[in-house]
Protein backbone atom coordinates (compact mmCIF):
# COMPACT_ATOMS: atom_id res chain seq x y z
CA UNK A 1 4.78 -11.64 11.53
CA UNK A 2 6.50 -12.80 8.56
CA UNK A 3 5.86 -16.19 9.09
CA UNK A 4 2.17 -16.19 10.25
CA UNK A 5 -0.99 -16.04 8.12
CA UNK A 6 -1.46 -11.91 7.40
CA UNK A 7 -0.98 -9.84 4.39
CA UNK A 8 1.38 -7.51 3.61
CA UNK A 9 0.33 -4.25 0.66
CA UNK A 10 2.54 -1.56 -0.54
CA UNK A 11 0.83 1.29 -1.82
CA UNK A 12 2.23 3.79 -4.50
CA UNK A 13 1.24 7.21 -5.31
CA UNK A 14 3.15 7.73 -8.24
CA UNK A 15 3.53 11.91 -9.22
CA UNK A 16 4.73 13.84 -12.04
CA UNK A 17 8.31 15.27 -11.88
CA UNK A 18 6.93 18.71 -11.66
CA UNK A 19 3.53 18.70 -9.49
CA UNK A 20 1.72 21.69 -8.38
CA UNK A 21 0.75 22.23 -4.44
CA UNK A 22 -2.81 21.30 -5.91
CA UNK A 23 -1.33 17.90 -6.54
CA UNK A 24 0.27 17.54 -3.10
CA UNK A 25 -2.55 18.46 -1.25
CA UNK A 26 -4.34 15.62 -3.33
CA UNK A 27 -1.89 13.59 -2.55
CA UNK A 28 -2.74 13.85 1.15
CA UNK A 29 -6.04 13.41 0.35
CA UNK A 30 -5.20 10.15 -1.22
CA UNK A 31 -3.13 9.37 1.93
CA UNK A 32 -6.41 9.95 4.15
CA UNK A 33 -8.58 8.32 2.04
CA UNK A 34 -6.69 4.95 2.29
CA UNK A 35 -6.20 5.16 6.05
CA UNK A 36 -9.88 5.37 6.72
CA UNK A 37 -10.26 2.35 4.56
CA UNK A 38 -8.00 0.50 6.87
CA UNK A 39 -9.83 -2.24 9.92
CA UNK A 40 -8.45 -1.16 13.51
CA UNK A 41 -5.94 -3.96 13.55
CA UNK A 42 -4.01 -2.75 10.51
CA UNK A 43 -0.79 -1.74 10.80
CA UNK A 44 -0.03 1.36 8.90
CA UNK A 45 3.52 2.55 7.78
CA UNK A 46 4.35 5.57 5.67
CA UNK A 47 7.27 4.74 4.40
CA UNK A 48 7.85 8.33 2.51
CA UNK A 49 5.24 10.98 1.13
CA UNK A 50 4.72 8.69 -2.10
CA UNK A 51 4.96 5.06 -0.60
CA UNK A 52 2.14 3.46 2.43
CA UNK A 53 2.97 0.02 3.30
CA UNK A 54 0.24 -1.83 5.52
CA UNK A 55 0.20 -5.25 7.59
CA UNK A 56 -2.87 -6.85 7.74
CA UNK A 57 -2.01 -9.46 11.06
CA UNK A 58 -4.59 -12.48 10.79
CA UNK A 59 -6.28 -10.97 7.64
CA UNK A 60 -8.89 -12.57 5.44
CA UNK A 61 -8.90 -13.63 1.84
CA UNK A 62 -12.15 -11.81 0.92
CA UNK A 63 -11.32 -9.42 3.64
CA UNK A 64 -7.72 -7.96 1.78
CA UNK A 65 -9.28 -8.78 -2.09
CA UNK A 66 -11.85 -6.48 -1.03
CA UNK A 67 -9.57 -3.78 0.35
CA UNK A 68 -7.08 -4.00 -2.80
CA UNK A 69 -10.62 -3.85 -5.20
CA UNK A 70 -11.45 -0.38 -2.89
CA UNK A 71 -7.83 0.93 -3.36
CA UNK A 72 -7.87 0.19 -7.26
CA UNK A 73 -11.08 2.22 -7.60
CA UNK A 74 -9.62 4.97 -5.61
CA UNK A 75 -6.62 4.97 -8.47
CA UNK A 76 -9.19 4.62 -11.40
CA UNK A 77 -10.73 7.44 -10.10
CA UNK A 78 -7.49 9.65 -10.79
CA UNK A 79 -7.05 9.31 -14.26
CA UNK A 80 -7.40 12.69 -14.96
CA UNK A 81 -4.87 13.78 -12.45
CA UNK A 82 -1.00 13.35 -12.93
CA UNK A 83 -0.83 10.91 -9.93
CA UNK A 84 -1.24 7.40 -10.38
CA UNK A 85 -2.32 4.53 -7.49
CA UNK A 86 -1.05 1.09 -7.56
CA UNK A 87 -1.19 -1.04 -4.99
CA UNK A 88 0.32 -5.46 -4.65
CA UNK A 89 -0.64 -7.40 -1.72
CA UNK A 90 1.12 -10.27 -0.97
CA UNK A 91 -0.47 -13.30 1.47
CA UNK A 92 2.14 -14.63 4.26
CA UNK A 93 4.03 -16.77 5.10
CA UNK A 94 5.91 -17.03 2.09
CA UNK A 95 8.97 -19.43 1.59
CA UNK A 96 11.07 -17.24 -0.26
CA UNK A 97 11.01 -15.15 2.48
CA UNK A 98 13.72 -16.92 4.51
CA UNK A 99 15.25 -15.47 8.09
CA UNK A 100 15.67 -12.32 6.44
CA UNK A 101 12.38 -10.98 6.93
CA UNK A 102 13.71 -7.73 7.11
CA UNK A 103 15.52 -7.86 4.15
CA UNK A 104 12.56 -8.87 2.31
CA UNK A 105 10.41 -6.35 3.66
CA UNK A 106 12.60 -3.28 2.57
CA UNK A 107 12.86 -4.98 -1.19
CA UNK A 108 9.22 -5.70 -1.55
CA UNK A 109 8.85 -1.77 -0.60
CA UNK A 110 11.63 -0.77 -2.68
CA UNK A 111 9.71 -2.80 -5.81
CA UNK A 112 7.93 0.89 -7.21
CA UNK A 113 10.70 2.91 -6.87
């Protein structure tokens, strides 16, 4: 999949050191809202409470731009709350990717934390 035209996005929902169960079950809520965002072929990983990581196989341009735009309102939309959205797409195959694929993956995750 690495190698083949789809998009990868890491999503962060960044927290306070101290949050209240208010703020976690927002945090879910966040965490819902973005999977319903998501087309049927998306692949959806949660790669820990804070971090969602989603393959887009065969995705569109406009299609992920769109998608990244919806996510970015979502975080906008928390200012007033201690928890902060980002979210980076990246558009594959890229070069510097290499046969580590893998490798790649787990650094491009690791890039928020």
């Amino acid at each position: 999949m690495a190698r083949s035209n789809s998009v990868v996005a890491r999503i962060d929902i960044q927290d306070q050191p101290e949050v209240s169960d208010q703020d976690r079950a927002r945090t879910q809520s966040l965490r819902d809202q973005i999977g319903s965002l998501l087309p049927e072929t998306a692949v959806l990983h949660y790669r820990d409470l804070n971090t969602i990581m989603v393959l887009f196989p065969e995705q569109g341009q406009d299609q992920t731009k769109e998608f990244v735009q919806r996510i970015k309102s979502i975080g906008e939309a928390q200012k007033n709350s201690p928890l902060k959205l980002t979210v980076d797409a990246i558009t594959l195959p890229q070069p510097r990717i290499g046969p580590d694929a893998r490798g790649w993956l787990d650094r491009f995750a690791d890039k928020a934390n």
